[in-house]
Protein backbone atom coordinates (compact mmCIF):
# COMPACT_ATOMS: atom_id res chain seq x y z
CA UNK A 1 0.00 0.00 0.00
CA UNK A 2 1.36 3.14 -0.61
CA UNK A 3 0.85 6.56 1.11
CA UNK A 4 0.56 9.88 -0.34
CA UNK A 5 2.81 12.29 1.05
CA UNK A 6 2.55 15.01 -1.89
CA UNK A 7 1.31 16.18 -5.24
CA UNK A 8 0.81 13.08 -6.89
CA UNK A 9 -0.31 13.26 -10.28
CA UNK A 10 -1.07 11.24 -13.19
CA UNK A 11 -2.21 7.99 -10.34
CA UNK A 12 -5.13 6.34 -9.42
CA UNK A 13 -6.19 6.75 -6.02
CA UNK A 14 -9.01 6.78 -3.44
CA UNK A 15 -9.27 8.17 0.12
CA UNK A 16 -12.43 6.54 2.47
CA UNK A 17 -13.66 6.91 5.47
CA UNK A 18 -16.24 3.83 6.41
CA UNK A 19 -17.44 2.20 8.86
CA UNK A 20 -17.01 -1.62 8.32
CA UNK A 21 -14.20 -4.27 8.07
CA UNK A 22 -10.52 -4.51 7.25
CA UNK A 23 -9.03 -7.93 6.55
CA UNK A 24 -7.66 -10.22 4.42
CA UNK A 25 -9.42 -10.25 1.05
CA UNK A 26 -9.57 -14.24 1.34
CA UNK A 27 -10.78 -14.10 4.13
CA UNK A 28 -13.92 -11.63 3.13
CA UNK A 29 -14.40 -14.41 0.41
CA UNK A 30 -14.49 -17.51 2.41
CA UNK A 31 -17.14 -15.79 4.90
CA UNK A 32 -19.29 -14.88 2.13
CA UNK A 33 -19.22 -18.09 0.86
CA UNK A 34 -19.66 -19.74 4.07
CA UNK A 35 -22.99 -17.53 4.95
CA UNK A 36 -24.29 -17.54 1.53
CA UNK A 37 -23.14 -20.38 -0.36
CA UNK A 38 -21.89 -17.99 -3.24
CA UNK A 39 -18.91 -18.00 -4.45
CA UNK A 40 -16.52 -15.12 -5.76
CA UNK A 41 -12.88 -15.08 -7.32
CA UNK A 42 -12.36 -11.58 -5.98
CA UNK A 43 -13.07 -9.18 -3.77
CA UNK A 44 -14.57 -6.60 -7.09
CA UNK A 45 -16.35 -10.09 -8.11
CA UNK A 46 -18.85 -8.50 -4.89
CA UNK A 47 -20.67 -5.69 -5.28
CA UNK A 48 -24.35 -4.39 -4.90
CA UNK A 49 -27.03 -7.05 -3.62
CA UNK A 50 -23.92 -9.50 -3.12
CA UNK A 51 -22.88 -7.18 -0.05
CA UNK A 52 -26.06 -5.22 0.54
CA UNK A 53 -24.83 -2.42 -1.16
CA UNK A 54 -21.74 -2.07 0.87
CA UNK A 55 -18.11 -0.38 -0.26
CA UNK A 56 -14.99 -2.49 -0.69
CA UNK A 57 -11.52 -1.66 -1.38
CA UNK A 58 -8.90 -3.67 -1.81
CA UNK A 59 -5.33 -3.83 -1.98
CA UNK A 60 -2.39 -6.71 -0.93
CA UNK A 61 -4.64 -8.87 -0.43
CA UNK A 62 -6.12 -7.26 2.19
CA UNK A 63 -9.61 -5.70 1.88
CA UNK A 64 -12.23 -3.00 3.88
CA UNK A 65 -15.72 -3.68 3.15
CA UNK A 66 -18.31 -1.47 4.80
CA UNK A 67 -20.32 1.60 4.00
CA UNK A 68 -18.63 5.19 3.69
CA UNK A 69 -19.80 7.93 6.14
CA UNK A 70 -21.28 10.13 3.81
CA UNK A 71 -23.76 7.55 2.69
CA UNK A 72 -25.44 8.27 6.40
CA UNK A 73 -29.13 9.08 5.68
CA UNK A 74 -30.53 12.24 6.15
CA UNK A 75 -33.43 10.41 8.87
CA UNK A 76 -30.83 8.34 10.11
CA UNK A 77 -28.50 8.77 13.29
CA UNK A 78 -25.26 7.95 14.04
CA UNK A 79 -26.04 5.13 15.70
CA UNK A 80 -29.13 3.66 13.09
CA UNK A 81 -26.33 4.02 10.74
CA UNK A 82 -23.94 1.81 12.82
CA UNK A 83 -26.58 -0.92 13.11
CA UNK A 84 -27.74 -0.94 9.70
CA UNK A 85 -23.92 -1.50 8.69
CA UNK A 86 -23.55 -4.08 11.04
CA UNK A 87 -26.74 -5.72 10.37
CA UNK A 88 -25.90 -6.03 6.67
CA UNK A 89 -22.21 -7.33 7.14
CA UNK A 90 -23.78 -9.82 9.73
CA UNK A 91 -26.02 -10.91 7.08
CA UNK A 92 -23.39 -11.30 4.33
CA UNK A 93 -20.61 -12.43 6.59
CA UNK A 94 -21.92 -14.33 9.63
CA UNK A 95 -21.78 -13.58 13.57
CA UNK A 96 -18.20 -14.32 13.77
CA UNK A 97 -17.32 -10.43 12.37
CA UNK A 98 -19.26 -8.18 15.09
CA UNK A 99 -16.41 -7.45 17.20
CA UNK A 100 -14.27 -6.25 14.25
CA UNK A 101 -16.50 -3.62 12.93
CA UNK A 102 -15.71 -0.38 13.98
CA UNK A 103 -14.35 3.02 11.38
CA UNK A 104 -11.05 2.84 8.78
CA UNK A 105 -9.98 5.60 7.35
CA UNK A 106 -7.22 5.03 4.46
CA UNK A 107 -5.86 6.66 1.66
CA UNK A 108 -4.80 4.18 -1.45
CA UNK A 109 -2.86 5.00 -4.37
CA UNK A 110 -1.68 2.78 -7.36
C-alpha cells in the first residue's frame, strides 16, 4: 500500500472513510461463501445485492468492506447508521465479524 505524502499526479487513487471491516481479502471471500453459499474469485467479483450495497476496497490482499460515512441518511443517526452496517455485514458475513467492525480511514494510491 502506498501513502501519499505530496502532489501526486497522473495515479489512481481513493481516500475513504467507512465504517465496516478490514481484513484479508480471502478471508472476506471464504465468509461470504460460508454464509451464503456464493462464491466469488475476488473481492470486485462482490458488489451491490452480493454485499447489501456495501463499499470495498482492496489492496495486498487485504480488503475494507463497509459503508462510507457520507452515505449516512438524512433520517438516520449515528447510531441507526452503525446498526444498519452491522446488520448487513452480519447478514453477508456471519456472527463471527461483530467485534471487528468499527471506522477505517485510508488513503490508497496505485
Amino acid at each position: 500500500m502506498k501513502i501519499r505524502t505530496g502532489f501526486v499526479s497522473n495515479s489512481s487513487s481513493t481516500s475513504f472513510s467507512i465504517y465496516g471491516l478490514f481484513m484479508e481479502s480471502s478471508t472476506i471471500l471464504e465468509l461470504v461463501k460460508q454464509t451464503t453459499g456464493r462464491e466469488f474469485k475476488t473481492i470486485y467479483d462482490l458488489y451491490g445485492d452480493n454485499v447489501g450495497g456495501l463499499s470495498r476496497y482492496a489492496c495486498d490482499g487485504y480488503a475494507y468492506l463497509g459503508a462510507e460515512w457520507s452515505s449516512i441518511g438524512d433520517d438516520e443517526t449515528g447510531v441507526q447508521f452503525r446498526e444498519r452496517i452491522k446488520n448487513t455485514l452480519v447478514r453477508v458475513l456471519g456472527d463471527s465479524v461483530t467485534g471487528k467492525i468499527q471506522t477505517h480511514t485510508d488513503y490508497i494510491s496505485s
